[in-house]
PDB file of N, CA and C in Angstrom:
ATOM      1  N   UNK A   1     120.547 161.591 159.549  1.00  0.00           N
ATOM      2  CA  UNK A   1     121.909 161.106 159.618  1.00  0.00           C
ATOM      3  C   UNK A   1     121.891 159.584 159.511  1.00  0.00           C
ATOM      4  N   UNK A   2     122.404 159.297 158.659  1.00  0.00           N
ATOM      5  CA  UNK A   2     122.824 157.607 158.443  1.00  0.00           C
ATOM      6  C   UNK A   2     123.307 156.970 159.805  1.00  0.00           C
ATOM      7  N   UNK A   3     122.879 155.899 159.917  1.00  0.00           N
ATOM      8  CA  UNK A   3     123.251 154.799 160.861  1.00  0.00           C
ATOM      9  C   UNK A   3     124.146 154.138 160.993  1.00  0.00           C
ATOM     10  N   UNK A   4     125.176 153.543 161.503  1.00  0.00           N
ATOM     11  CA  UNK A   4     126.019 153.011 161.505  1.00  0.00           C
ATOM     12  C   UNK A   4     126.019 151.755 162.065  1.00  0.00           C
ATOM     13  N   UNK A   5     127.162 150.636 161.899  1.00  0.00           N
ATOM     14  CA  UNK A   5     127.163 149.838 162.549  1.00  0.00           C
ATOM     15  C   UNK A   5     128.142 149.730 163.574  1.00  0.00           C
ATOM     16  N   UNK A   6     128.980 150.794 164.187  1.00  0.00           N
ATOM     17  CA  UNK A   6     130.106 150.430 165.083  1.00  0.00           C
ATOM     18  C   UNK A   6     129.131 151.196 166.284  1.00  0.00           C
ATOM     19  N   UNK A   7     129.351 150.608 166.930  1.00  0.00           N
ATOM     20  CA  UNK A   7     128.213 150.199 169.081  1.00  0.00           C
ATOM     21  C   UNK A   7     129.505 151.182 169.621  1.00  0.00           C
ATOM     22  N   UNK A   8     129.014 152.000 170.539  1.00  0.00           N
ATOM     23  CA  UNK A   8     129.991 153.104 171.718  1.00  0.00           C
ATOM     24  C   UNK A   8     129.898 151.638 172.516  1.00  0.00           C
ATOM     25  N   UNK A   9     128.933 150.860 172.987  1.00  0.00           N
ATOM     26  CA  UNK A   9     129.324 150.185 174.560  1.00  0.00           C
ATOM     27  C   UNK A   9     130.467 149.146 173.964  1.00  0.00           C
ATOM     28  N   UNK A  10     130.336 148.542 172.618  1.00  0.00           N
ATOM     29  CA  UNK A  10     131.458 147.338 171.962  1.00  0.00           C
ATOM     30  C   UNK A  10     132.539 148.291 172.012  1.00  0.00           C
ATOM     31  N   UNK A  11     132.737 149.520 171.515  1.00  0.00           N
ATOM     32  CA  UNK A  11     133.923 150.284 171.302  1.00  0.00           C
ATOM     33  C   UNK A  11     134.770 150.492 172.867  1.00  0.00           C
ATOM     34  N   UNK A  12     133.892 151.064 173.381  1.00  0.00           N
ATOM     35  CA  UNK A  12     134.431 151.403 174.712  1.00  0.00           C
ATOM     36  C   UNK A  12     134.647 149.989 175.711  1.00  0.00           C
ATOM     37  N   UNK A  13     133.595 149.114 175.461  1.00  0.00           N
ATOM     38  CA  UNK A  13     133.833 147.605 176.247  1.00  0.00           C
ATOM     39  C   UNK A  13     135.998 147.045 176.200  1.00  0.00           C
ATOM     40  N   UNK A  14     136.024 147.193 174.496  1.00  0.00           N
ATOM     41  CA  UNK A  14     137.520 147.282 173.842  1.00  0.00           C
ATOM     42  C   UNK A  14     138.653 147.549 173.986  1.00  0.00           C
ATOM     43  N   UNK A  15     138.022 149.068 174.488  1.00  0.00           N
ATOM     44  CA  UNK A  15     139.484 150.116 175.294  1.00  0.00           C
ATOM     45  C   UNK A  15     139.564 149.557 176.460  1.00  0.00           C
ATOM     46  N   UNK A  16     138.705 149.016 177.251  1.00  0.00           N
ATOM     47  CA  UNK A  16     139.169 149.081 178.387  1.00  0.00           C
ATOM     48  C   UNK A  16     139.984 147.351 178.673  1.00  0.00           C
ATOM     49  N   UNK A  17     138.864 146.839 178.150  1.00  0.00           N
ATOM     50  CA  UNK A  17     139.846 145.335 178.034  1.00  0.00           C
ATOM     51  C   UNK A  17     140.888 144.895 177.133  1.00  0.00           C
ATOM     52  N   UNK A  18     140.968 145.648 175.906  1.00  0.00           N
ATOM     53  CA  UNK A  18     141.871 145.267 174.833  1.00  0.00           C
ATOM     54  C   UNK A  18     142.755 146.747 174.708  1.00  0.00           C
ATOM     55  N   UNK A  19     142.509 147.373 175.151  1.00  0.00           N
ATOM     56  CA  UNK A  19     142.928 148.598 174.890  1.00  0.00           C
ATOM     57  C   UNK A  19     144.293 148.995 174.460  1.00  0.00           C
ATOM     58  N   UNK A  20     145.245 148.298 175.259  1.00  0.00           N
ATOM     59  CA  UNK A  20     146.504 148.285 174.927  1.00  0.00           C
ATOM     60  C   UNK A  20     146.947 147.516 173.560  1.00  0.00           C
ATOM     61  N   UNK A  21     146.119 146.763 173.270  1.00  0.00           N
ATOM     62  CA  UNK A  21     146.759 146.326 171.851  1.00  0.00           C
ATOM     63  C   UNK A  21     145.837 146.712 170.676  1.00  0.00           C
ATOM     64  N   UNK A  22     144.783 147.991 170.855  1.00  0.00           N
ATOM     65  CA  UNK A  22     144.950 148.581 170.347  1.00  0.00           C
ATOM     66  C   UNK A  22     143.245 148.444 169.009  1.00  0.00           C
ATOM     67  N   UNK A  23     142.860 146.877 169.689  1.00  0.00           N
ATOM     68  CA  UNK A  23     141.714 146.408 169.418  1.00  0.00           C
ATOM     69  C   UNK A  23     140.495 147.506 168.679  1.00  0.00           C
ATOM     70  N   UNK A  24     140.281 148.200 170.167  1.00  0.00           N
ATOM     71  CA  UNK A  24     139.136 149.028 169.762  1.00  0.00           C
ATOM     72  C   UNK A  24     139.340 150.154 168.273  1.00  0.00           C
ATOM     73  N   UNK A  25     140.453 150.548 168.470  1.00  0.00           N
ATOM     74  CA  UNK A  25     140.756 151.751 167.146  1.00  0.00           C
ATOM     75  C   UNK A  25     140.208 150.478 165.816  1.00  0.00           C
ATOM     76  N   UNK A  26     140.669 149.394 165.840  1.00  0.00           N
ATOM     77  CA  UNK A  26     140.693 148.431 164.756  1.00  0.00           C
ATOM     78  C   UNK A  26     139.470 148.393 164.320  1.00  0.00           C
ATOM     79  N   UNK A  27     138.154 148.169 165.362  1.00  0.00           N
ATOM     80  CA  UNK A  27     136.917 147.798 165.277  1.00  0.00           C
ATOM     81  C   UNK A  27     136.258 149.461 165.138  1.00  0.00           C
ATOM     82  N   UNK A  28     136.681 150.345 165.123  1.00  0.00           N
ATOM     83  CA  UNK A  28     136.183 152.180 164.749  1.00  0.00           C
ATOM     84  C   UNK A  28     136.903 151.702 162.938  1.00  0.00           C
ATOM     85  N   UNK A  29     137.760 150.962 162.840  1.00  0.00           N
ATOM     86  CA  UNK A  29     138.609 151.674 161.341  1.00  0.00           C
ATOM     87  C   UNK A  29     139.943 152.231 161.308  1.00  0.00           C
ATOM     88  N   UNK A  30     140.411 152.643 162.355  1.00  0.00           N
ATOM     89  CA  UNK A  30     141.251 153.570 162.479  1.00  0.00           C
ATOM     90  C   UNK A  30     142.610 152.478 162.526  1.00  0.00           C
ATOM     91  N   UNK A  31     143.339 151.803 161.273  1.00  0.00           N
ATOM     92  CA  UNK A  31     144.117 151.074 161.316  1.00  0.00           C
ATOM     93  C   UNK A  31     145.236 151.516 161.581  1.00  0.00           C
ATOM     94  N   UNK A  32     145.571 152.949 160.979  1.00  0.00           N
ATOM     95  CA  UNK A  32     147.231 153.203 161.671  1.00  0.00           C
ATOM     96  C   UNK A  32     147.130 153.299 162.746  1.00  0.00           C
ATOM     97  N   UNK A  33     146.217 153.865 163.317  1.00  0.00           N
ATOM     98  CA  UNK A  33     146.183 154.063 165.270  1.00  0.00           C
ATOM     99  C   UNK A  33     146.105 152.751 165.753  1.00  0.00           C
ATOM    100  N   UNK A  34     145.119 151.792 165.513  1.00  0.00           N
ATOM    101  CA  UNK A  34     145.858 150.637 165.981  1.00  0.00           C
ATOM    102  C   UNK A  34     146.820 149.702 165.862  1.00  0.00           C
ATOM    103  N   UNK A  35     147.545 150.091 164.769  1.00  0.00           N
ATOM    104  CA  UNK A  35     149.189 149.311 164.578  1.00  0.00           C
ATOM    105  C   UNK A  35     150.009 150.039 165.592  1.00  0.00           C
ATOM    106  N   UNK A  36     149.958 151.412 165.637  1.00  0.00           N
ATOM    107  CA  UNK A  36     150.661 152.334 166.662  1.00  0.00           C
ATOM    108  C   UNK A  36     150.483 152.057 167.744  1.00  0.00           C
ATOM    109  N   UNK A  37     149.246 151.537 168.581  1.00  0.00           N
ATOM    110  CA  UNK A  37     148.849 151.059 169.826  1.00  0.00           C
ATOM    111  C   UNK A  37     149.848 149.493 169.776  1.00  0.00           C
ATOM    112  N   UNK A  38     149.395 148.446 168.950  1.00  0.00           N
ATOM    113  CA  UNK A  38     150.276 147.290 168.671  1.00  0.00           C
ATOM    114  C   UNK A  38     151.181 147.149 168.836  1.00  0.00           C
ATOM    115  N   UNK A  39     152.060 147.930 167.922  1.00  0.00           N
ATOM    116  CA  UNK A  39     152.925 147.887 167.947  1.00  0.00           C
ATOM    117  C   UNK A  39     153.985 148.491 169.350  1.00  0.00           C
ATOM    118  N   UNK A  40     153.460 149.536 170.035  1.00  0.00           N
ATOM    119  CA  UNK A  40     154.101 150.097 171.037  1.00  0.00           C
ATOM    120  C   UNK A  40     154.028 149.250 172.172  1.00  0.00           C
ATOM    121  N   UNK A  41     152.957 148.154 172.339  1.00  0.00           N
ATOM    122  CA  UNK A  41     152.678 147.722 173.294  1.00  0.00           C
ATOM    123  C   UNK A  41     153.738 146.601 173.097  1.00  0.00           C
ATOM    124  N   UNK A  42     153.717 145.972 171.938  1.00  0.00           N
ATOM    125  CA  UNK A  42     154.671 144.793 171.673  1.00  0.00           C
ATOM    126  C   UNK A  42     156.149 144.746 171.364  1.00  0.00           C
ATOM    127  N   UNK A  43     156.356 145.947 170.552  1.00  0.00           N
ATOM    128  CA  UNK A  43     158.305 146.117 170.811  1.00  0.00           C
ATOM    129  C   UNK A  43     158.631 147.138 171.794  1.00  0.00           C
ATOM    130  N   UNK A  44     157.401 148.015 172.154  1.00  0.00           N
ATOM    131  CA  UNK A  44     158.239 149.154 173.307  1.00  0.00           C
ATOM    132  C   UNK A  44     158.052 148.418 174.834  1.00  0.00           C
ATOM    133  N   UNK A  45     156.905 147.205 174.917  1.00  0.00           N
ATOM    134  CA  UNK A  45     156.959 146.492 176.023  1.00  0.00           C
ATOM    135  C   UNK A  45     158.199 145.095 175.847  1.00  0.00           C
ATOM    136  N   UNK A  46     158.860 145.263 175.226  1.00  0.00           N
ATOM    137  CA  UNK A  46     159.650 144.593 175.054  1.00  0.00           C
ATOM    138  C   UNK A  46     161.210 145.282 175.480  1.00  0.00           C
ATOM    139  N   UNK A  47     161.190 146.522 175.389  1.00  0.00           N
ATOM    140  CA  UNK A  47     162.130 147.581 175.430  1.00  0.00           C
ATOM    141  C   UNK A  47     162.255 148.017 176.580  1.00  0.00           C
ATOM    142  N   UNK A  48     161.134 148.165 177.513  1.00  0.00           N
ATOM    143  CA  UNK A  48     160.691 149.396 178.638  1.00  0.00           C
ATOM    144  C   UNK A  48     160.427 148.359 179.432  1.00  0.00           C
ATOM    145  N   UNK A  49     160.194 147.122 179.225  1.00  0.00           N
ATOM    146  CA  UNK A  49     160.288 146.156 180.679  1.00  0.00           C
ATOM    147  C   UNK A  49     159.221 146.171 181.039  1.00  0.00           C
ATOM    148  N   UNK A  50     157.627 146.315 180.068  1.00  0.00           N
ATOM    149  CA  UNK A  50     156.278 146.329 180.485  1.00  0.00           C
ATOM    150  C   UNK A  50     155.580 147.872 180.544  1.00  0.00           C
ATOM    151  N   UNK A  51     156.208 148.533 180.335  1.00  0.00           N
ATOM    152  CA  UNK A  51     155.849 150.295 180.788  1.00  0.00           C
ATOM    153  C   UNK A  51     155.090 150.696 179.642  1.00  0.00           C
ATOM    154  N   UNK A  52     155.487 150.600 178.131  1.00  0.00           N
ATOM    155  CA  UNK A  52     155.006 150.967 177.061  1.00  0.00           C
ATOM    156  C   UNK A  52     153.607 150.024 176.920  1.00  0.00           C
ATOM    157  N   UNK A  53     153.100 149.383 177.433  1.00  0.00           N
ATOM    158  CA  UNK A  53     152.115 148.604 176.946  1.00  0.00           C
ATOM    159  C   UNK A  53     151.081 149.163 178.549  1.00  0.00           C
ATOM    160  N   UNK A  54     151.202 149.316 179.869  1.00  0.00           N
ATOM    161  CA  UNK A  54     150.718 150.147 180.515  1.00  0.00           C
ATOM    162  C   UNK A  54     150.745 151.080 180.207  1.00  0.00           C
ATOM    163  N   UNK A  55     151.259 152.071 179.310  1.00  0.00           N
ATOM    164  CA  UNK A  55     150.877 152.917 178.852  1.00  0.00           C
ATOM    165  C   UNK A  55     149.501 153.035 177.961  1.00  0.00           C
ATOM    166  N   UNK A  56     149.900 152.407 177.393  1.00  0.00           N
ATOM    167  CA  UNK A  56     148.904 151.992 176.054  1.00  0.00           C
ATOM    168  C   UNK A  56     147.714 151.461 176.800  1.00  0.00           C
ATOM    169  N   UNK A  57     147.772 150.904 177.664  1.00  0.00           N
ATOM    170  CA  UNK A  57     146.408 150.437 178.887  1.00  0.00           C
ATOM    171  C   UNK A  57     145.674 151.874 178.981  1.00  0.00           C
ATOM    172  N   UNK A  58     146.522 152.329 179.868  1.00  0.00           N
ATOM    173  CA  UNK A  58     145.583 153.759 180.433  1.00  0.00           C
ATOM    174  C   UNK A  58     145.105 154.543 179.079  1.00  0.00           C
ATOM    175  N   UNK A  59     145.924 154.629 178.022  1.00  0.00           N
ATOM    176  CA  UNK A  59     144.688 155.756 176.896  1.00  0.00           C
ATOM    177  C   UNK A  59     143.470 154.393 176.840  1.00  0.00           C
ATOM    178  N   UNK A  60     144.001 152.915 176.385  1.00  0.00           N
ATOM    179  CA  UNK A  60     142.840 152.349 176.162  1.00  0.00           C
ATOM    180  C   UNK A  60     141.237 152.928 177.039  1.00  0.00           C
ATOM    181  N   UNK A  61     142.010 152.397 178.207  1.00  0.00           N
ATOM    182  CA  UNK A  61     140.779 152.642 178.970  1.00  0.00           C
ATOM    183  C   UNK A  61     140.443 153.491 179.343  1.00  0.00           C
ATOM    184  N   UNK A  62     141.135 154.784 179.213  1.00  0.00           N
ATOM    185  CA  UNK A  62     140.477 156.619 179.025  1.00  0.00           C
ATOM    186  C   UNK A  62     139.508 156.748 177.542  1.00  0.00           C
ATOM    187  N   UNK A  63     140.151 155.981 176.259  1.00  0.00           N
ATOM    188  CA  UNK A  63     139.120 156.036 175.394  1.00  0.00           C
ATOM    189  C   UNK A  63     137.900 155.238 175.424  1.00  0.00           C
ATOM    190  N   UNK A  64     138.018 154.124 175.936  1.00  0.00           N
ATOM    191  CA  UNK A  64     137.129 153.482 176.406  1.00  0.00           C
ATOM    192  C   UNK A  64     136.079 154.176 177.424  1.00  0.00           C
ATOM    193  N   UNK A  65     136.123 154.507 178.347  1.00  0.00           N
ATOM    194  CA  UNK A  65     135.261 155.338 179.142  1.00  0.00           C
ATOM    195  C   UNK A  65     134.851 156.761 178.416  1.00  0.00           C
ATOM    196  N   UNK A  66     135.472 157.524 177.661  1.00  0.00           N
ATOM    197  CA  UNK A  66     134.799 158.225 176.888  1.00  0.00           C
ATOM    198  C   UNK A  66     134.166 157.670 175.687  1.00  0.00           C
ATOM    199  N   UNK A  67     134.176 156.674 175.155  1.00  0.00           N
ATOM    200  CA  UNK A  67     133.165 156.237 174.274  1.00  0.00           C
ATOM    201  C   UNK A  67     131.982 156.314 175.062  1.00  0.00           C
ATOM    202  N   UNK A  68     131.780 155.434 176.209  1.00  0.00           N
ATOM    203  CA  UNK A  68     130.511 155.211 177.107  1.00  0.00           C
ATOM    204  C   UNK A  68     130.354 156.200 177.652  1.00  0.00           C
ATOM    205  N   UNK A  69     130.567 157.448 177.454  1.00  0.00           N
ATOM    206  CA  UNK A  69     129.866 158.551 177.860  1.00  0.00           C
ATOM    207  C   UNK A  69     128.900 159.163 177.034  1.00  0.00           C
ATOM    208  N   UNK A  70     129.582 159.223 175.906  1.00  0.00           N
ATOM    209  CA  UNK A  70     128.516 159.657 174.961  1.00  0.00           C
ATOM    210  C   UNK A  70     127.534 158.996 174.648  1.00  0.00           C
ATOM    211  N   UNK A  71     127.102 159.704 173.927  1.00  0.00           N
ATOM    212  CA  UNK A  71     125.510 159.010 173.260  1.00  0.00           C
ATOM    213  C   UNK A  71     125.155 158.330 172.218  1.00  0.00           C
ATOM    214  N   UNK A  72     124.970 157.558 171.492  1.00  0.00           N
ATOM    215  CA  UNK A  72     125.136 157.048 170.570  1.00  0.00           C
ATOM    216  C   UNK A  72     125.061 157.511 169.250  1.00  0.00           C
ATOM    217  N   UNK A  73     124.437 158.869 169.104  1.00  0.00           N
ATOM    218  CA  UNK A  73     124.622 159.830 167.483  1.00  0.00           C
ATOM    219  C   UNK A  73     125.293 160.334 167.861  1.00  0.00           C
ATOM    220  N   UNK A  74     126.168 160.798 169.074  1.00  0.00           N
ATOM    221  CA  UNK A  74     126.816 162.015 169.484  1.00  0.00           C
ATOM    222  C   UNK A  74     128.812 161.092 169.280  1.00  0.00           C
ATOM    223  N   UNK A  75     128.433 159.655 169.682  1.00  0.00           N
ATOM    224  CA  UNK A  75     129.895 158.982 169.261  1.00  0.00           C
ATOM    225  C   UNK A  75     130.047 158.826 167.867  1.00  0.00           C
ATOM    226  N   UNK A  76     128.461 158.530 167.476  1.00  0.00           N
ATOM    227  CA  UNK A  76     128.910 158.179 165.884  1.00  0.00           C
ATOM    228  C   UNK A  76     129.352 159.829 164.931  1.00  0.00           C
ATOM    229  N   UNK A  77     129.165 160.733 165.318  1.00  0.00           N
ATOM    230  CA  UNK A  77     129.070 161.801 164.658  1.00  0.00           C
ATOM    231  C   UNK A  77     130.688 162.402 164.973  1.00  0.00           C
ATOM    232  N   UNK A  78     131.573 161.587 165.842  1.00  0.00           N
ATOM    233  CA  UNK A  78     132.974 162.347 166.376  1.00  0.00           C
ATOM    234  C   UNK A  78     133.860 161.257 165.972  1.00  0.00           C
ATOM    235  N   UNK A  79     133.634 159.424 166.250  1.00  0.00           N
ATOM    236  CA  UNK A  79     134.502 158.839 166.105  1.00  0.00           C
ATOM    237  C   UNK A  79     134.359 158.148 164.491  1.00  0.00           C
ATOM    238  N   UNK A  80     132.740 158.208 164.247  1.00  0.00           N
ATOM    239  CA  UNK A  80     132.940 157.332 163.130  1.00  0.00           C
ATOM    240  C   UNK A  80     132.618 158.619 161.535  1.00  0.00           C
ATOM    241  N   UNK A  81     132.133 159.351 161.425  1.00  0.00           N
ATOM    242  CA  UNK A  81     131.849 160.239 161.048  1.00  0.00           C
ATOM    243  C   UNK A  81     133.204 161.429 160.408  1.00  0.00           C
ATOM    244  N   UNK A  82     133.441 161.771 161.859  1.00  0.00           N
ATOM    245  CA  UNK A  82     134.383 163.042 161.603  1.00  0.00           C
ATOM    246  C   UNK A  82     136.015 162.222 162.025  1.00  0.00           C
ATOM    247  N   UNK A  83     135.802 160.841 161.969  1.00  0.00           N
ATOM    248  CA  UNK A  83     136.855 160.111 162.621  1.00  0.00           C
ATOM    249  C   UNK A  83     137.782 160.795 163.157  1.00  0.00           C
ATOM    250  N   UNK A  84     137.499 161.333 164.598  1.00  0.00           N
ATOM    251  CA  UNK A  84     138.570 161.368 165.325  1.00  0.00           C
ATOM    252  C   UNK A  84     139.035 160.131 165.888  1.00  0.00           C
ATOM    253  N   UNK A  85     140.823 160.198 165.839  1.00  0.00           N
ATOM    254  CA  UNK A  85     141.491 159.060 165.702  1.00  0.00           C
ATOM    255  C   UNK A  85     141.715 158.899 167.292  1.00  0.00           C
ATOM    256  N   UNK A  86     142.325 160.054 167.829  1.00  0.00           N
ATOM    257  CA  UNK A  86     142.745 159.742 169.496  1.00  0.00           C
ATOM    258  C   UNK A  86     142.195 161.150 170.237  1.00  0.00           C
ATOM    259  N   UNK A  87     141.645 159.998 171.300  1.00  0.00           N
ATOM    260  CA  UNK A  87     140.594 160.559 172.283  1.00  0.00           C
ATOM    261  C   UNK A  87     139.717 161.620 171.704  1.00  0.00           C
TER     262      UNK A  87
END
């Protein structure tokens, strides 16, 4: 199996600190998922009075902690591979 260059600990490091805007999907590839993260965090936290962008926190950092669970052929073979987009 080919090697990759996208890191589970950089990916998951992402979700949990950038997560809400959506960073980590950006650095996997997954550009509509992170405009969708972006964007929700920035006009629906604009809308919801901060709620939509805590939202967008907690998947960050639920995808984030499941990146760092796996293993490193076992992330590349689900997120970068078979690109699953969310969780």
């Amino acid at each position: 199996m080919a090697r990759t260059d996208k890191d589970r600990v950089v990916a998951g490091v992402l979700g949990i600190l950038l997560g809400s805007l959506g960073i980590h999907k950006f650095y996997l590839g997954y550009r509509n998922e992170g405009l969708i993260m972006l964007l929700v965090s920035i006009i629906g936290g604009c809308i919801t009075f901060g709620i939509a962008p805590a939202a967008m926190a907690v998947i960050g950092i639920v995808e984030g902690v499941i990146y760092l669970m796996k293993s490193q052929p076992e992330f590349e073979q689900i997120y970068v591979f078979a690109r699953k987009g969310w969780f």
